[in-house]
N, C-alpha and C. Protein backbone atom coordinates (compact mmCIF):
# COMPACT_ATOMS: atom_id res chain seq x y z
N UNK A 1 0.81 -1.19 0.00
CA UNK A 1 0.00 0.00 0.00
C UNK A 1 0.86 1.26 0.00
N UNK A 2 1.85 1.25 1.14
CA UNK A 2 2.63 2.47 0.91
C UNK A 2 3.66 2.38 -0.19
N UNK A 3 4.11 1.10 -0.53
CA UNK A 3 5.21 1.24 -1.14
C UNK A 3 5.43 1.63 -2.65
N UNK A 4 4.33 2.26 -3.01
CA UNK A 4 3.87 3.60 -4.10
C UNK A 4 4.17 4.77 -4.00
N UNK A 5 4.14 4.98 -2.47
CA UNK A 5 4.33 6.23 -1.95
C UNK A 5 5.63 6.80 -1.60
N UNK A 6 6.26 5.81 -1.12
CA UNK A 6 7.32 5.70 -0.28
C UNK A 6 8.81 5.62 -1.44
N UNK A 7 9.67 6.71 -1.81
CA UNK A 7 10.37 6.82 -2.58
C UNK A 7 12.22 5.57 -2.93
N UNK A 8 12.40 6.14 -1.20
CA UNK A 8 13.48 5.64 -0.85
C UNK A 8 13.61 4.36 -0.20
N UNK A 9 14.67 3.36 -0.13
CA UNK A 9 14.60 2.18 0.87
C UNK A 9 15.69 2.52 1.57
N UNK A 10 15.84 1.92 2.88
CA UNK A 10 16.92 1.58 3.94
C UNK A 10 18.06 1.41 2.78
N UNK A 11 18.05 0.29 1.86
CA UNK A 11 19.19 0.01 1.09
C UNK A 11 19.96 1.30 0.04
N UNK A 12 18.73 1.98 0.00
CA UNK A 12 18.64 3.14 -0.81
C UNK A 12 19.59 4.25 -0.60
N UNK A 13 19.45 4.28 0.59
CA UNK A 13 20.23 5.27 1.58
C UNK A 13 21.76 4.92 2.10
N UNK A 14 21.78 3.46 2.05
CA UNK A 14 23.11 2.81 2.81
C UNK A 14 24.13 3.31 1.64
N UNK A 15 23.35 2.93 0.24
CA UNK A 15 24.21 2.53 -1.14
C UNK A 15 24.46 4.48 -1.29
N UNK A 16 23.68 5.26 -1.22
CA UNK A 16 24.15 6.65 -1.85
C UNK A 16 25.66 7.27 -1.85
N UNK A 17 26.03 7.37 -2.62
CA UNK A 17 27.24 8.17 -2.59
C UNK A 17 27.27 9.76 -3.09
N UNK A 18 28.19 10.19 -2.09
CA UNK A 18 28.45 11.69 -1.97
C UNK A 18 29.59 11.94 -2.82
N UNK A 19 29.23 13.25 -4.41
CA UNK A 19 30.45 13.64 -4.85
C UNK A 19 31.09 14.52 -3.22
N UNK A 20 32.70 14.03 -3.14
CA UNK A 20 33.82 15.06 -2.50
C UNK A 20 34.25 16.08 -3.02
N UNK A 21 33.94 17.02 -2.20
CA UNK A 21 33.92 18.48 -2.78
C UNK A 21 35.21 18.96 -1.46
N UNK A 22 36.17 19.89 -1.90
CA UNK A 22 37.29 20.44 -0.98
C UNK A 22 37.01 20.81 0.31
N UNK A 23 35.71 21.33 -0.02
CA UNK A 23 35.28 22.07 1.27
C UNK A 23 33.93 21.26 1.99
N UNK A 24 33.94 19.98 1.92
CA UNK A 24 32.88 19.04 2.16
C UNK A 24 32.88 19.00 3.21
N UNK A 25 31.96 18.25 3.48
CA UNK A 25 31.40 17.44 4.96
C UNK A 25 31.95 16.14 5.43
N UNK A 26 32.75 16.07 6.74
CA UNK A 26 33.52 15.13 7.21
C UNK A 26 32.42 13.54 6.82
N UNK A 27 33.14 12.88 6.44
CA UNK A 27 32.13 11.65 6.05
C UNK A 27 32.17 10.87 6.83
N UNK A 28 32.51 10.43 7.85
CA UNK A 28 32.06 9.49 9.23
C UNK A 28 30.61 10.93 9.36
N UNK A 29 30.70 11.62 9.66
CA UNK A 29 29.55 12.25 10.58
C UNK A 29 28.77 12.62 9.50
N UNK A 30 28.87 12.52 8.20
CA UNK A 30 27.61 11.70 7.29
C UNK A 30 27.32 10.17 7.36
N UNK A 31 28.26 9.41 7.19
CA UNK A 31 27.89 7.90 7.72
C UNK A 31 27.19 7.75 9.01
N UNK A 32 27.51 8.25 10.05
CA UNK A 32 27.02 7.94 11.30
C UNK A 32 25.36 8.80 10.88
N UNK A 33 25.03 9.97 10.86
CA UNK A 33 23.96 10.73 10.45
C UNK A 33 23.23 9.38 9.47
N UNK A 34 23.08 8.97 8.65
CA UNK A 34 22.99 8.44 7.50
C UNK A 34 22.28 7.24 8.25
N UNK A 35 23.40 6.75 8.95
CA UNK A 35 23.20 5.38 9.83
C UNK A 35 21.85 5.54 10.95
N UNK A 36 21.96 6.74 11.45
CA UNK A 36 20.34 6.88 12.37
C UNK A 36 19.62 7.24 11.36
N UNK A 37 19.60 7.98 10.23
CA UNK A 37 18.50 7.76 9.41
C UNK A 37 17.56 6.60 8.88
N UNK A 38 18.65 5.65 8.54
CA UNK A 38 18.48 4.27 8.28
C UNK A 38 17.73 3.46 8.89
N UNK A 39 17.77 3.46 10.41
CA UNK A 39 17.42 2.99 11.64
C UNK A 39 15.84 3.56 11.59
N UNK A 40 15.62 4.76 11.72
CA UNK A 40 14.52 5.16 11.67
C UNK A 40 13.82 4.61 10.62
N UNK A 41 14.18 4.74 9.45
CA UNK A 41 13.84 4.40 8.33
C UNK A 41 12.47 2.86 8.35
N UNK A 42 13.91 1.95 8.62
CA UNK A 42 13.70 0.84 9.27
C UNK A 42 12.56 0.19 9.97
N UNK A 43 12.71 1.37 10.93
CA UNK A 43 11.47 1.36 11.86
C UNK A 43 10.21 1.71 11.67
N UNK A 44 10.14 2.87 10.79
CA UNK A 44 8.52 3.42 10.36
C UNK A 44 7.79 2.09 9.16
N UNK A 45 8.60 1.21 8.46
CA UNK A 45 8.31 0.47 7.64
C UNK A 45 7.70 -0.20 8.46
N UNK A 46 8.57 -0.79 9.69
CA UNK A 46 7.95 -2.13 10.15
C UNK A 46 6.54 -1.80 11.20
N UNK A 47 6.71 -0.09 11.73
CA UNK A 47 5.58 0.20 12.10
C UNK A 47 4.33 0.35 11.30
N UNK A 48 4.23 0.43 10.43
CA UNK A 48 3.60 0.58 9.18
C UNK A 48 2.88 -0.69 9.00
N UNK A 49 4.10 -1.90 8.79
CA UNK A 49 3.28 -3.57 8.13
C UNK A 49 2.81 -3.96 9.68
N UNK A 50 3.42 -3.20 10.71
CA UNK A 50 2.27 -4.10 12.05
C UNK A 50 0.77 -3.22 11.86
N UNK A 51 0.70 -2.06 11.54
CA UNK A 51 -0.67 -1.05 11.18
C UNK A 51 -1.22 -1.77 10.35
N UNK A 52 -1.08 -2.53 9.60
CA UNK A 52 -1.61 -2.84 8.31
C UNK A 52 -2.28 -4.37 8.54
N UNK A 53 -1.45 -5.22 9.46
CA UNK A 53 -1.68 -6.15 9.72
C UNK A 53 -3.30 -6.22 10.96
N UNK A 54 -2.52 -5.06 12.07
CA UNK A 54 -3.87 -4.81 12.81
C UNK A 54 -5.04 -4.44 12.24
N UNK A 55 -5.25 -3.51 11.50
CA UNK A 55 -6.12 -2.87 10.71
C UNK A 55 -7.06 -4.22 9.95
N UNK A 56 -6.07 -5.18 9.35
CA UNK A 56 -6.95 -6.42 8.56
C UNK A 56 -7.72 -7.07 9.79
N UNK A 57 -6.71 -7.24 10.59
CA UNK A 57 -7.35 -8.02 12.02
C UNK A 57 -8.57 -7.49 12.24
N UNK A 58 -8.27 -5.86 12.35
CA UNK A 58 -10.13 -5.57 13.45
C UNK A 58 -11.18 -5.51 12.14
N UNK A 59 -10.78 -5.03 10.55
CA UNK A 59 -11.62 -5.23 10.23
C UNK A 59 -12.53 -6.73 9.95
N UNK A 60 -11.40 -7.77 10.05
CA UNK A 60 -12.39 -9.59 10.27
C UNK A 60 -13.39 -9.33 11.32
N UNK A 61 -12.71 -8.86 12.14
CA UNK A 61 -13.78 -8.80 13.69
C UNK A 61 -14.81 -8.39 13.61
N UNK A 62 -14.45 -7.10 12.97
CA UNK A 62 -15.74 -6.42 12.71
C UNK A 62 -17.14 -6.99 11.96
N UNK A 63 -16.39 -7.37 10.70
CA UNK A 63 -17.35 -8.47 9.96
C UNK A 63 -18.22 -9.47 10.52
N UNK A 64 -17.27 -10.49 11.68
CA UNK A 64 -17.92 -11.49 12.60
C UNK A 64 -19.00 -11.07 12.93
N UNK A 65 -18.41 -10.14 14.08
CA UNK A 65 -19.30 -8.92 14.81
C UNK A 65 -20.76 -8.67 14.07
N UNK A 66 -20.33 -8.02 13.07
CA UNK A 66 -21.62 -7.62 12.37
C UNK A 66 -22.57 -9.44 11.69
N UNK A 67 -22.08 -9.96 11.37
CA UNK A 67 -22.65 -11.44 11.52
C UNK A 67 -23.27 -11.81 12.57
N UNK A 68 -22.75 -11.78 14.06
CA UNK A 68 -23.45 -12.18 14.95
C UNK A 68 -24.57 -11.58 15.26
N UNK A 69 -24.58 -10.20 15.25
CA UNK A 69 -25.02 -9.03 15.60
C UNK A 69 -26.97 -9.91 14.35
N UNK A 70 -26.70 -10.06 13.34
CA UNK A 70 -27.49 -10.62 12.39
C UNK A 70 -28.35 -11.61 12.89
N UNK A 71 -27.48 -12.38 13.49
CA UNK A 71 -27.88 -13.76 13.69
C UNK A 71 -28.77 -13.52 14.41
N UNK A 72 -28.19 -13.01 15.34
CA UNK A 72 -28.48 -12.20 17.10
C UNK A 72 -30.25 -11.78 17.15
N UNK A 73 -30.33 -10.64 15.83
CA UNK A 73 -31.80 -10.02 15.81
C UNK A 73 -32.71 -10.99 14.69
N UNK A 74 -31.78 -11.87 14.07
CA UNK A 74 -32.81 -12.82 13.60
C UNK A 74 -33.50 -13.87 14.78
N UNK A 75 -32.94 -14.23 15.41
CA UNK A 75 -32.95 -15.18 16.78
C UNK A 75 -34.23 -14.38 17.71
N UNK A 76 -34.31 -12.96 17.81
CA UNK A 76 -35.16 -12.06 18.15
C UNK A 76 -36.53 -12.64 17.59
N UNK A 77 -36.22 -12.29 16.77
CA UNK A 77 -37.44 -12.30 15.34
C UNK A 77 -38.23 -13.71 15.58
N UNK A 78 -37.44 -14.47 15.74
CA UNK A 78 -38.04 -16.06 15.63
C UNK A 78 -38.77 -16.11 17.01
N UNK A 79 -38.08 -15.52 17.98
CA UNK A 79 -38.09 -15.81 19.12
C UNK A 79 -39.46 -14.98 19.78
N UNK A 80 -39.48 -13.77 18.73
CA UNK A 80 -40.88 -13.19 19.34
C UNK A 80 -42.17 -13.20 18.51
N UNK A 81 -41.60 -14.09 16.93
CA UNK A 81 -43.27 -14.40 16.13
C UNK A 81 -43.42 -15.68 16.62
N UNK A 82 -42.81 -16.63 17.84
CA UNK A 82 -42.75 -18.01 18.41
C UNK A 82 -43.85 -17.49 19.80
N UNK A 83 -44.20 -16.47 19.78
CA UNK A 83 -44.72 -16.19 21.32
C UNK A 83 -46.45 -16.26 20.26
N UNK A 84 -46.92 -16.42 19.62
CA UNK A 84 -48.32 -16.40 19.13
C UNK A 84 -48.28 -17.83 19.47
N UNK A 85 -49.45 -18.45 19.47
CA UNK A 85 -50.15 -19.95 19.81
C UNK A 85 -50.13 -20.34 18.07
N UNK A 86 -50.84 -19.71 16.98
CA UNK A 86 -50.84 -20.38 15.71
C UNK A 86 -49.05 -20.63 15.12
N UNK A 87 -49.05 -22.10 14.70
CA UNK A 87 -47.82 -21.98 14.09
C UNK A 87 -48.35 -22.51 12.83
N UNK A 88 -47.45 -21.54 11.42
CA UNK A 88 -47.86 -21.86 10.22
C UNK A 88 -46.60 -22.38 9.80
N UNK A 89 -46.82 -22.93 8.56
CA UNK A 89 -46.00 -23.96 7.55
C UNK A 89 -44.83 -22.34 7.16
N UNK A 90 -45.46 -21.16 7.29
CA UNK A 90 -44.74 -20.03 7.02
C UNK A 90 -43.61 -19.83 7.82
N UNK A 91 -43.64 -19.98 9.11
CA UNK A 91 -42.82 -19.63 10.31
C UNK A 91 -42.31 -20.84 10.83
N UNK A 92 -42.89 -22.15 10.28
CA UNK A 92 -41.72 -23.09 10.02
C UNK A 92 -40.54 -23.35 9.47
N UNK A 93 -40.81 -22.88 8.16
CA UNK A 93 -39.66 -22.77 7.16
C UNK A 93 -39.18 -21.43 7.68
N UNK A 94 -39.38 -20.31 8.15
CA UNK A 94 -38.81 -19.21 8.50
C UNK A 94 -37.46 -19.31 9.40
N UNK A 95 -38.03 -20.31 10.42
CA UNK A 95 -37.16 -20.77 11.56
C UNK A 95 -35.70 -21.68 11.02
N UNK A 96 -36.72 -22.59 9.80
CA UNK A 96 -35.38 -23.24 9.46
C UNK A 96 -34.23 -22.95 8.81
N UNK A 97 -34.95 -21.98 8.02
CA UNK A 97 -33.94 -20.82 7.01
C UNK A 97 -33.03 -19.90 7.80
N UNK A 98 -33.66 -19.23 9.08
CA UNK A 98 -32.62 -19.23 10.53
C UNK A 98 -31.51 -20.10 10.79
N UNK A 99 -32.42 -21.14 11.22
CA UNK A 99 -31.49 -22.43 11.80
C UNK A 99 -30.13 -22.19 10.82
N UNK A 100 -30.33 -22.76 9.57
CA UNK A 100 -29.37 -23.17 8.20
C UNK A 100 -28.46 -22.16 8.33
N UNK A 101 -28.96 -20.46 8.49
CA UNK A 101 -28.05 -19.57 8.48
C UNK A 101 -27.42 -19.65 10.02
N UNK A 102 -27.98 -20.02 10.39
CA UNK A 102 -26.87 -20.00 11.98
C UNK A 102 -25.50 -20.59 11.98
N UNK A 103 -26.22 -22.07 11.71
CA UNK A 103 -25.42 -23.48 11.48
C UNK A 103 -24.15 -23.22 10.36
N UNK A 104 -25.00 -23.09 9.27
CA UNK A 104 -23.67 -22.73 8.14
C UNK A 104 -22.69 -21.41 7.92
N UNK A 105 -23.08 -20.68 9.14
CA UNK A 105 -22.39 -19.46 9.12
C UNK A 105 -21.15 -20.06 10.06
N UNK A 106 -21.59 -20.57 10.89
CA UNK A 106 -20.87 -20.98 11.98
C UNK A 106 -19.55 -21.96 11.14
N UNK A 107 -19.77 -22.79 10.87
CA UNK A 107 -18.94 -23.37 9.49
C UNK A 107 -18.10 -22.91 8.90
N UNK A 108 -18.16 -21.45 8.52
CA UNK A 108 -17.36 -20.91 7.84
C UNK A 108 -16.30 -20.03 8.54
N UNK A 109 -16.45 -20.02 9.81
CA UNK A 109 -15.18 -19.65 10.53
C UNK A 109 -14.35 -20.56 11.32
């Protein structure tokens, strides 16, 4: 996802070379500079693929969630057109078409 975005790599940075100019910049204290860049670098990536990883996580949950949540007010439903005394061939099959979705939902996780 980011890595569209994201220009440079850790390796990117290790490999760069500096033209030497007379009046340059001591190059250990670009290497060392360079080297905590790297590090950081490093780090926002891997903070990044654990974001990415959590993010898939809660959205499954969520999904479940919203499944149960389904099941949950269908179970309602059955549970309060079951409080009349007439039972029809209608609210038979209603219940079972419940049941099936309960059962086979359950299955699939």
């Amino acid at each position: 996802m980011y890595q569209n975005k994201i220009t440079l790599t850790p390796q990117d940075i290790l490999e760069k070379e500096f033209k030497i100019d007379t009046r340059g910049y001591r190059l250990k204290e670009v290497d060392q500079f360079l080297d905590v860049v790297i590090g950081d670098y490093e780090q926002f990536i891997e903070l990044l693929k654990d974001s990415e990883k959590e993010k898939e996580s809660l959205l499954e949950e969520i999904m479940k969630l919203k499944q149960e949540i389904r099941n949950l007010k269908m179970s309602i439903e059955i549970a309060k057109s079951s409080d009349s005394k007439e039972v029809t061939n209608v609210d038979v099959i209603r219940r079972l078409s419940q049941l099936e979705k309960i059962v086979y939902g359950k299955e699939e996780e």
